[in-house]
N, C-alpha and C. Protein backbone atom coordinates (compact mmCIF):
# COMPACT_ATOMS: atom_id res chain seq x y z
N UNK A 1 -7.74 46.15 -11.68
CA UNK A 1 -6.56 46.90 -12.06
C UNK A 1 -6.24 46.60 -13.51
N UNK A 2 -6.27 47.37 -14.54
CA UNK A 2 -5.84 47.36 -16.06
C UNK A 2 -4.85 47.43 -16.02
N UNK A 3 -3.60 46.52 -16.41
CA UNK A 3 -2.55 46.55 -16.58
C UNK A 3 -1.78 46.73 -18.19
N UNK A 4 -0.56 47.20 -18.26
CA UNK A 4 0.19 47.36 -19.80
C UNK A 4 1.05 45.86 -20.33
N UNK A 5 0.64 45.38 -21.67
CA UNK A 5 0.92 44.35 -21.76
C UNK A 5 0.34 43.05 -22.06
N UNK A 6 -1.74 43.32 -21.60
CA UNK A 6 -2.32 42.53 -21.83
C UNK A 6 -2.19 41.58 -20.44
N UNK A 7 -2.85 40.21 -20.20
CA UNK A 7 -3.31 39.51 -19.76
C UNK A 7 -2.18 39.10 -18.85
N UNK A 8 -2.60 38.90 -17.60
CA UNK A 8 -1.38 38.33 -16.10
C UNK A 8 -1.72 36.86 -15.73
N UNK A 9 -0.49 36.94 -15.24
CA UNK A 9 -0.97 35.49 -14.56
C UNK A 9 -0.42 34.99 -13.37
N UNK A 10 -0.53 34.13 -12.31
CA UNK A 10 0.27 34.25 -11.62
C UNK A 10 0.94 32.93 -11.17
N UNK A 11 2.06 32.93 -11.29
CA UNK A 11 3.49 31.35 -11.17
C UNK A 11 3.55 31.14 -9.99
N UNK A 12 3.58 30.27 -9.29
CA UNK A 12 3.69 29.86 -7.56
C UNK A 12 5.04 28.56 -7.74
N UNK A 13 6.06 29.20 -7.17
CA UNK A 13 7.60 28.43 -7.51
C UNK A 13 7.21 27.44 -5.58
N UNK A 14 7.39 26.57 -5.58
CA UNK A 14 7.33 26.31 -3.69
C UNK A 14 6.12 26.52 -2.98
N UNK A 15 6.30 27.62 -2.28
CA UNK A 15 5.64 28.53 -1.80
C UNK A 15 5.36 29.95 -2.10
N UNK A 16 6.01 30.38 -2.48
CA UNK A 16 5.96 31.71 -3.10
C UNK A 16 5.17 32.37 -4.53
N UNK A 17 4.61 33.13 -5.03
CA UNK A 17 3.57 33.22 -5.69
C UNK A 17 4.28 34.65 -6.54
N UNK A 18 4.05 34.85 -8.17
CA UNK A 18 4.81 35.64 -8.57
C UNK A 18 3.75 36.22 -9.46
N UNK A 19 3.16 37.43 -9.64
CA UNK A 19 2.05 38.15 -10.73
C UNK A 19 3.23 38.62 -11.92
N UNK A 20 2.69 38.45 -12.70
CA UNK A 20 2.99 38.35 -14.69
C UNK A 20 2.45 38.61 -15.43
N UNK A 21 3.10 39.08 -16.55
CA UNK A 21 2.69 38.70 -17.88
C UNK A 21 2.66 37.37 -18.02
N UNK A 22 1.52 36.82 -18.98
CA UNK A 22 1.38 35.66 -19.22
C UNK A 22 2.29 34.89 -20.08
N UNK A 23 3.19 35.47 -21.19
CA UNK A 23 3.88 35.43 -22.04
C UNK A 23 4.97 35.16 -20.80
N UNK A 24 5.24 35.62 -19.97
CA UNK A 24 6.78 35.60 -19.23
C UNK A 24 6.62 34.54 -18.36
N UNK A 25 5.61 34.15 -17.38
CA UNK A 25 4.88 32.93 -16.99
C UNK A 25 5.54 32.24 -17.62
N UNK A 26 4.78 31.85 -18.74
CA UNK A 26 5.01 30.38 -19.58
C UNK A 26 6.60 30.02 -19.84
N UNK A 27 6.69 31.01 -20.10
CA UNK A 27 8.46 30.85 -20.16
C UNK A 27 9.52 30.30 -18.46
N UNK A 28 8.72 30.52 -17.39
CA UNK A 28 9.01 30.46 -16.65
C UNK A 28 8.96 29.47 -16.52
N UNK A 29 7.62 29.06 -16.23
CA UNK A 29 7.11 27.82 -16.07
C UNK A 29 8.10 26.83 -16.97
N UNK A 30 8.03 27.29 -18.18
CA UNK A 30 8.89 26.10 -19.31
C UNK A 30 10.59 25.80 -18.56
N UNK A 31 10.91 26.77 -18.26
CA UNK A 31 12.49 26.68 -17.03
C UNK A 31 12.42 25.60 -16.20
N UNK A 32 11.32 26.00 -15.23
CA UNK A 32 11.22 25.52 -13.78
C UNK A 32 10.93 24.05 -14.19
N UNK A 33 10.21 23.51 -15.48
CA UNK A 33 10.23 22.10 -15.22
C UNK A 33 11.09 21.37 -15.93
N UNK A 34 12.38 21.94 -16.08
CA UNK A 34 13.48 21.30 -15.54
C UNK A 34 14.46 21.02 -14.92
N UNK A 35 14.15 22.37 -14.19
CA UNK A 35 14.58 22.33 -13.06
C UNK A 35 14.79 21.39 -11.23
N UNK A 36 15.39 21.17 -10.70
CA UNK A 36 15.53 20.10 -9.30
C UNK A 36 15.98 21.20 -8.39
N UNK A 37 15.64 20.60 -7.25
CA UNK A 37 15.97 21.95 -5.99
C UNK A 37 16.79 20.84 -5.64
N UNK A 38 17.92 21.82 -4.86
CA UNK A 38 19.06 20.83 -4.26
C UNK A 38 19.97 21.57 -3.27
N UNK A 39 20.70 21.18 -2.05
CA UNK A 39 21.11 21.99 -1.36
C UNK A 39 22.68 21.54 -1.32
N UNK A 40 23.38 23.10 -1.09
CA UNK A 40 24.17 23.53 -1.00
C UNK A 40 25.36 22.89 0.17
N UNK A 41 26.60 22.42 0.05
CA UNK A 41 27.47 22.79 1.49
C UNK A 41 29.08 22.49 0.63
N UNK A 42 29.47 22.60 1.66
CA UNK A 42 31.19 22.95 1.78
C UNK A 42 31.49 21.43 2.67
N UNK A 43 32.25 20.65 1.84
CA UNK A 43 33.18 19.54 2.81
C UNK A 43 34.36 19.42 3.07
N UNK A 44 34.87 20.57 3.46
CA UNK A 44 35.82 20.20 3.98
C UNK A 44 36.81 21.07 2.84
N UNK A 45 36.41 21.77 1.77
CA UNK A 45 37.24 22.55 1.11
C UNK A 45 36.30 23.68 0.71
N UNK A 46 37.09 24.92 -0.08
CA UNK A 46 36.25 25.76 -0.39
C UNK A 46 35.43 25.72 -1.73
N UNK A 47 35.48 24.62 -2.18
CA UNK A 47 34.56 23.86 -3.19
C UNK A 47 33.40 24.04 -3.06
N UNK A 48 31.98 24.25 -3.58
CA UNK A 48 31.05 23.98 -3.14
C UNK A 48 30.18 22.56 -3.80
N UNK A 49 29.36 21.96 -3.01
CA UNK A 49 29.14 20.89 -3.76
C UNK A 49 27.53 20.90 -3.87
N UNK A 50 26.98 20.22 -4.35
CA UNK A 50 25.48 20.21 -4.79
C UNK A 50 24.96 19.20 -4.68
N UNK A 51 23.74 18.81 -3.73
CA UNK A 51 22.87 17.17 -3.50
C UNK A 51 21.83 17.55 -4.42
N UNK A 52 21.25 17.21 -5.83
CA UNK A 52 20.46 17.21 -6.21
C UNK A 52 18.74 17.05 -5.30
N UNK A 53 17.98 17.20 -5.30
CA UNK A 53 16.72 16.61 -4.64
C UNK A 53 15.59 16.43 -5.82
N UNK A 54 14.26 16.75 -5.32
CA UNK A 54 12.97 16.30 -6.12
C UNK A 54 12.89 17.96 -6.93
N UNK A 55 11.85 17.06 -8.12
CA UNK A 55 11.25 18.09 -8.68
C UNK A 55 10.85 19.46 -8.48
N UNK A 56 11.12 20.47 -8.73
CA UNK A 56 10.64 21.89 -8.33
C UNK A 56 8.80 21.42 -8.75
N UNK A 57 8.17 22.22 -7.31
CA UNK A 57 6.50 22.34 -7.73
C UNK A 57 6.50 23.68 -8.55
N UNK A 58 5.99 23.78 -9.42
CA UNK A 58 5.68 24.88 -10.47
C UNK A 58 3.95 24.79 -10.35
N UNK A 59 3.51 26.23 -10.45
CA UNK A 59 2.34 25.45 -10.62
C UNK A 59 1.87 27.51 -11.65
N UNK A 60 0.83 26.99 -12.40
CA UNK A 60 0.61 27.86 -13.28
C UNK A 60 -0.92 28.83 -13.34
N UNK A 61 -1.48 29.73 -13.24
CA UNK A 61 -3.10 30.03 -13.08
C UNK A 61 -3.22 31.47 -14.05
N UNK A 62 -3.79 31.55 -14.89
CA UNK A 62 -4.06 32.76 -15.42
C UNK A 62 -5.12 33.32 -14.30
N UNK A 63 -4.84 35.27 -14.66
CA UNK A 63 -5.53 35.97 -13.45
C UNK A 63 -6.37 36.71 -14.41
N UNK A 64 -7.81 37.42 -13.76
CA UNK A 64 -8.46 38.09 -14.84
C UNK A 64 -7.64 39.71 -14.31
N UNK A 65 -8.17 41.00 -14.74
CA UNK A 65 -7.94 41.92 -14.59
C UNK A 65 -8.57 42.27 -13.16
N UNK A 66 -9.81 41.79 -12.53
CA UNK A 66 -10.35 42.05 -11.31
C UNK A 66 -10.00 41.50 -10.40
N UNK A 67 -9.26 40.17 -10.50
CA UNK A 67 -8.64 39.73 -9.25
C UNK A 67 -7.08 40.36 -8.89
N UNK A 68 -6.97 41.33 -9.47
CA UNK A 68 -5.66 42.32 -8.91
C UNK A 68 -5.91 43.57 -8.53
N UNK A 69 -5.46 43.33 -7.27
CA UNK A 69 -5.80 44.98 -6.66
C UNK A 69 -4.32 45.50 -5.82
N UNK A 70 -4.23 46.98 -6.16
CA UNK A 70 -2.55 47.20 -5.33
C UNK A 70 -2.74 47.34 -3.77
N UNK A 71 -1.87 47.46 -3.11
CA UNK A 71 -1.93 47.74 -1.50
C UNK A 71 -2.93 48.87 -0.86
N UNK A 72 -3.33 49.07 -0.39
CA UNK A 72 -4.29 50.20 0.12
C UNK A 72 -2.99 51.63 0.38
N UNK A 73 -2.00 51.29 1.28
CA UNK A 73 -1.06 52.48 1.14
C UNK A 73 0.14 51.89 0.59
N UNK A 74 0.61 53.25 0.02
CA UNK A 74 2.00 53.00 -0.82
C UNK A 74 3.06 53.82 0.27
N UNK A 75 4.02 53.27 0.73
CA UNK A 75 4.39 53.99 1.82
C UNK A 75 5.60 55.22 0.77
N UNK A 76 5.84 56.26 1.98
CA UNK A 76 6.40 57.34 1.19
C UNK A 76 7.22 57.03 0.24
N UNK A 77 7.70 57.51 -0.82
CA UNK A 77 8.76 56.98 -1.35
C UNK A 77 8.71 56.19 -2.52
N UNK A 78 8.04 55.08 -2.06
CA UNK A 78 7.61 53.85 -2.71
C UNK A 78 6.68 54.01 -4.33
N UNK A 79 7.81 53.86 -5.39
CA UNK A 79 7.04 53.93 -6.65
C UNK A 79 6.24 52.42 -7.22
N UNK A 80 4.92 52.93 -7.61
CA UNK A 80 4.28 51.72 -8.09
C UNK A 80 4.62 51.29 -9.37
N UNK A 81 4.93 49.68 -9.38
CA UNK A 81 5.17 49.17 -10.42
C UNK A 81 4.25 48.54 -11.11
N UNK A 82 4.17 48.77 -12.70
CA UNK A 82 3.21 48.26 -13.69
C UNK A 82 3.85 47.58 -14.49
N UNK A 83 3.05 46.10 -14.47
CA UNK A 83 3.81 45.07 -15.41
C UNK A 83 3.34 45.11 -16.76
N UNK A 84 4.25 44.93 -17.72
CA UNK A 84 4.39 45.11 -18.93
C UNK A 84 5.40 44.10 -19.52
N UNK A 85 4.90 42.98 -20.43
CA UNK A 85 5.42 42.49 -21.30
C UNK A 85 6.44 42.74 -22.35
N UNK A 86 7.55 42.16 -21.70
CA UNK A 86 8.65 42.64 -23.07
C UNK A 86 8.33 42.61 -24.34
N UNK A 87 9.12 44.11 -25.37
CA UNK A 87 8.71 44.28 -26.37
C UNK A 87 9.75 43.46 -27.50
């Protein structure tokens, strides 16, 4: 798949896996490691409070142009999106 923008890549935050510009990646990536995951609750007021935890896993891979391919069907409706690097 030739994409607009030049060269992709793809960011994996956790579990989850995100296709890019490589330029927007890095920037990402540069966020996320300073970033901490930490969870959320309410004690007892409508305050919310925050437990810090560990390091966010970031993890980083440039993609070539052949290892991206779109879905086989695009269901009705459904416009395809082409990534493109901010100008």
């Amino acid at each position: 798949m030739k994409t607009k923008g030049g060269p992709l890549c793809a960011v994996t935050i956790g579990f989850q896996t995100f296709l890019m510009p490589v330029a927007s990646g890095m920037k990402l990536v540069q966020i996320f490691t300073q970033a901490v995951d930490c969870d959320e609750s309410y004690d007892g007021s409508y305050e919310r409070k925050y437990t810090a935890g560990k390091q966010v896993a970031v993890h980083f891979t440039t993609v070539r142009d052949d290892q991206v391919r779109l879905p086989d069907a695009q269901p009705k409706g459904q416009k395809v999106v082409l990534l493109e690097a901010p100008k």
